[in-house]
Protein backbone atom coordinates (compact mmCIF):
# COMPACT_ATOMS: atom_id res chain seq x y z
CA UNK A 1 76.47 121.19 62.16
CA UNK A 2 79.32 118.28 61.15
CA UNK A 3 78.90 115.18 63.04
CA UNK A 4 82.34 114.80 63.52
CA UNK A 5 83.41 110.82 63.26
CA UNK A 6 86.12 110.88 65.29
CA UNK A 7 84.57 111.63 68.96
CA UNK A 8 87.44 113.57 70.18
CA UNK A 9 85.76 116.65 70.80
CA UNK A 10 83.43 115.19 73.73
CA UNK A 11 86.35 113.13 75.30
CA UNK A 12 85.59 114.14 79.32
CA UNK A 13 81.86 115.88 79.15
CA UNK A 14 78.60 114.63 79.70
CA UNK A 15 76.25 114.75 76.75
CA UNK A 16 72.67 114.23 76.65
CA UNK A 17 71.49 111.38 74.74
CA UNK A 18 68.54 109.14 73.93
CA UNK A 19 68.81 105.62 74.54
CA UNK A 20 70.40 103.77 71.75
CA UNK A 21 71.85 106.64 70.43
CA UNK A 22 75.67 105.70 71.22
CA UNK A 23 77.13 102.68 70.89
CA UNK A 24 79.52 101.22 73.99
CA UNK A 25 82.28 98.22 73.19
CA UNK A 26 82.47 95.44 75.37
CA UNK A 27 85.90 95.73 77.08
CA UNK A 28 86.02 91.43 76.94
CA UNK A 29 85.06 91.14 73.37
CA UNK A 30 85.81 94.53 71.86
CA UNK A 31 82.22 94.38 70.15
CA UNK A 32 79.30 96.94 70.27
CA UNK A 33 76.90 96.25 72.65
CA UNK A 34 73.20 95.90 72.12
CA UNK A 35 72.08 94.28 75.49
CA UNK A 36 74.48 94.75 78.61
CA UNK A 37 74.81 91.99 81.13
CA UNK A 38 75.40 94.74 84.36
CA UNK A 39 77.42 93.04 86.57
CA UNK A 40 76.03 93.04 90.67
CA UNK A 41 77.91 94.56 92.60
CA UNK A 42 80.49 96.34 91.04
CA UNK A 43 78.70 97.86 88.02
CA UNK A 44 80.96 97.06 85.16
CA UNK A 45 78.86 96.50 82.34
CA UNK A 46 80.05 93.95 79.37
CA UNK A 47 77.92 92.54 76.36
CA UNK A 48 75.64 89.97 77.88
CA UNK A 49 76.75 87.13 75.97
CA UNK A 50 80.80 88.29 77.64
CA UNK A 51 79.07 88.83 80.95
CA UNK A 52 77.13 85.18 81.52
CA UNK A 53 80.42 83.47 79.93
CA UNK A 54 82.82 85.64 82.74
CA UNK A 55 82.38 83.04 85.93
CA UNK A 56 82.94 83.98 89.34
CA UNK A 57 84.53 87.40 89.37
CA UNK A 58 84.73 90.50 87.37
CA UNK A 59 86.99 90.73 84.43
CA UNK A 60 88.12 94.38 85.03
CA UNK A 61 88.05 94.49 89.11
CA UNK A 62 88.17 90.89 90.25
CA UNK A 63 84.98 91.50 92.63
CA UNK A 64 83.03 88.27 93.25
CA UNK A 65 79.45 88.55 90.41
CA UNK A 66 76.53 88.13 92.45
CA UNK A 67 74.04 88.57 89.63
CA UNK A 68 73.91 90.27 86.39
CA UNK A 69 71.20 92.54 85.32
CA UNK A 70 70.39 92.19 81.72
CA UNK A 71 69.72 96.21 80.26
CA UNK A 72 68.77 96.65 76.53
CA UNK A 73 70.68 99.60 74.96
CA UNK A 74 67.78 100.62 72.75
CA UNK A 75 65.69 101.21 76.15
CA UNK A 76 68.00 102.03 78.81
CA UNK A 77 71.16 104.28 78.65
CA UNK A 78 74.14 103.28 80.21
CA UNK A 79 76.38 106.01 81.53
CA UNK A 80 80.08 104.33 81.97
CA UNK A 81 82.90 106.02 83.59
CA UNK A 82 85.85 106.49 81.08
CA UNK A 83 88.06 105.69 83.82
CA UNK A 84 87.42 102.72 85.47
CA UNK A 85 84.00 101.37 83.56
CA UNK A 86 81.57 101.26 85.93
CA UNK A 87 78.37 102.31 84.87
CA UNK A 88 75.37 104.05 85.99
CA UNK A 89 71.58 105.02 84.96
CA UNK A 90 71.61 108.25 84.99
CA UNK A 91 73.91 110.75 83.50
CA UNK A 92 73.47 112.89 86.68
CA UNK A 93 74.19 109.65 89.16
CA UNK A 94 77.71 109.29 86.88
CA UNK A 95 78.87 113.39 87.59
CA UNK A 96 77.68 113.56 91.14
CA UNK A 97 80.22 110.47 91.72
CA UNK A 98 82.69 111.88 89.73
CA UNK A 99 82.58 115.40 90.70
CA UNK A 100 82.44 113.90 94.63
CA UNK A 101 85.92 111.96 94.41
CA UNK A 102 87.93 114.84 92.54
CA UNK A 103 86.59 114.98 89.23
CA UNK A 104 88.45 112.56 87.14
CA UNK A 105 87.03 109.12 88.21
CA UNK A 106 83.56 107.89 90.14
CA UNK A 107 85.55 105.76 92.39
CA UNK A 108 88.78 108.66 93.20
CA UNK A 109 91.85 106.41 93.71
CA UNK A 110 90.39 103.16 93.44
CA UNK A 111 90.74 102.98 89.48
CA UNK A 112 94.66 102.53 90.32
CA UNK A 113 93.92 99.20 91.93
CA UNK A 114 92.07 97.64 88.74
CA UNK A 115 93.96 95.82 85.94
CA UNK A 116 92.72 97.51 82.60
CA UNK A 117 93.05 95.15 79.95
CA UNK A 118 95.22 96.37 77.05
CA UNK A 119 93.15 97.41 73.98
CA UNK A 120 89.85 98.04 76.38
CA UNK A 121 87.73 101.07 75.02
CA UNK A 122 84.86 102.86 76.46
CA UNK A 123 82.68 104.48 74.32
């Protein structure tokens, strides 16, 4: 088949990937990301460079960074919520969560209480 260039058709559904094999923007920097900085606790994952420069707290939630966990694209998936963000390992970890708090976000309601910057994407 067409690879279609747009991405519209898999807006909302899980796909099965390989690792490297789509490309995430940072919501900070609006650049692809080759190696995540995964932020501890909350999960929101950033370009690593965007992550180490972000401080104390979380650009999307605010939630004090405890740590960040660097994760190489071309070795490790990323599954990120198109909601709120927050990412996860596994594609199954990501649905479970989602499916468990009503099937539109992994965290139900809480995505209300998070400031979205304007322009963000997730891939």
């Amino acid at each position: 088949g067409k690879a279609s260039s747009g991405g519209g058709g898999y807006l909302g559904k899980a796909l099965d990937r390989k690792p490297g094999s789509k490309v995430h923007m940072c919501a900070r920097c609006d650049s692809p990301v080759a190696i995540y900085g995964r932020l501890i606790p909350c999960h929101h994952a950033f370009s690593l460079q965007c992550a180490e420069e972000m401080g104390t707290t979380c650009y999307l939630c605010f939630q004090q960074i405890e740590g960040i966990e660097r994760v190489d694209a071309s070795k490790q998936p990323l599954y990120l919520c198109g909601v709120c963000g927050v990412s996860y390992k596994s594609k199954e970890e990501l649905l479970e969560r989602v499916q468990a708090n009503g099937g539109k976000c992994c965290r139900g309601g809480e995505e209300k209480k998070m400031m979205r910057p304007t322009g963000a994407k997730y891939a």
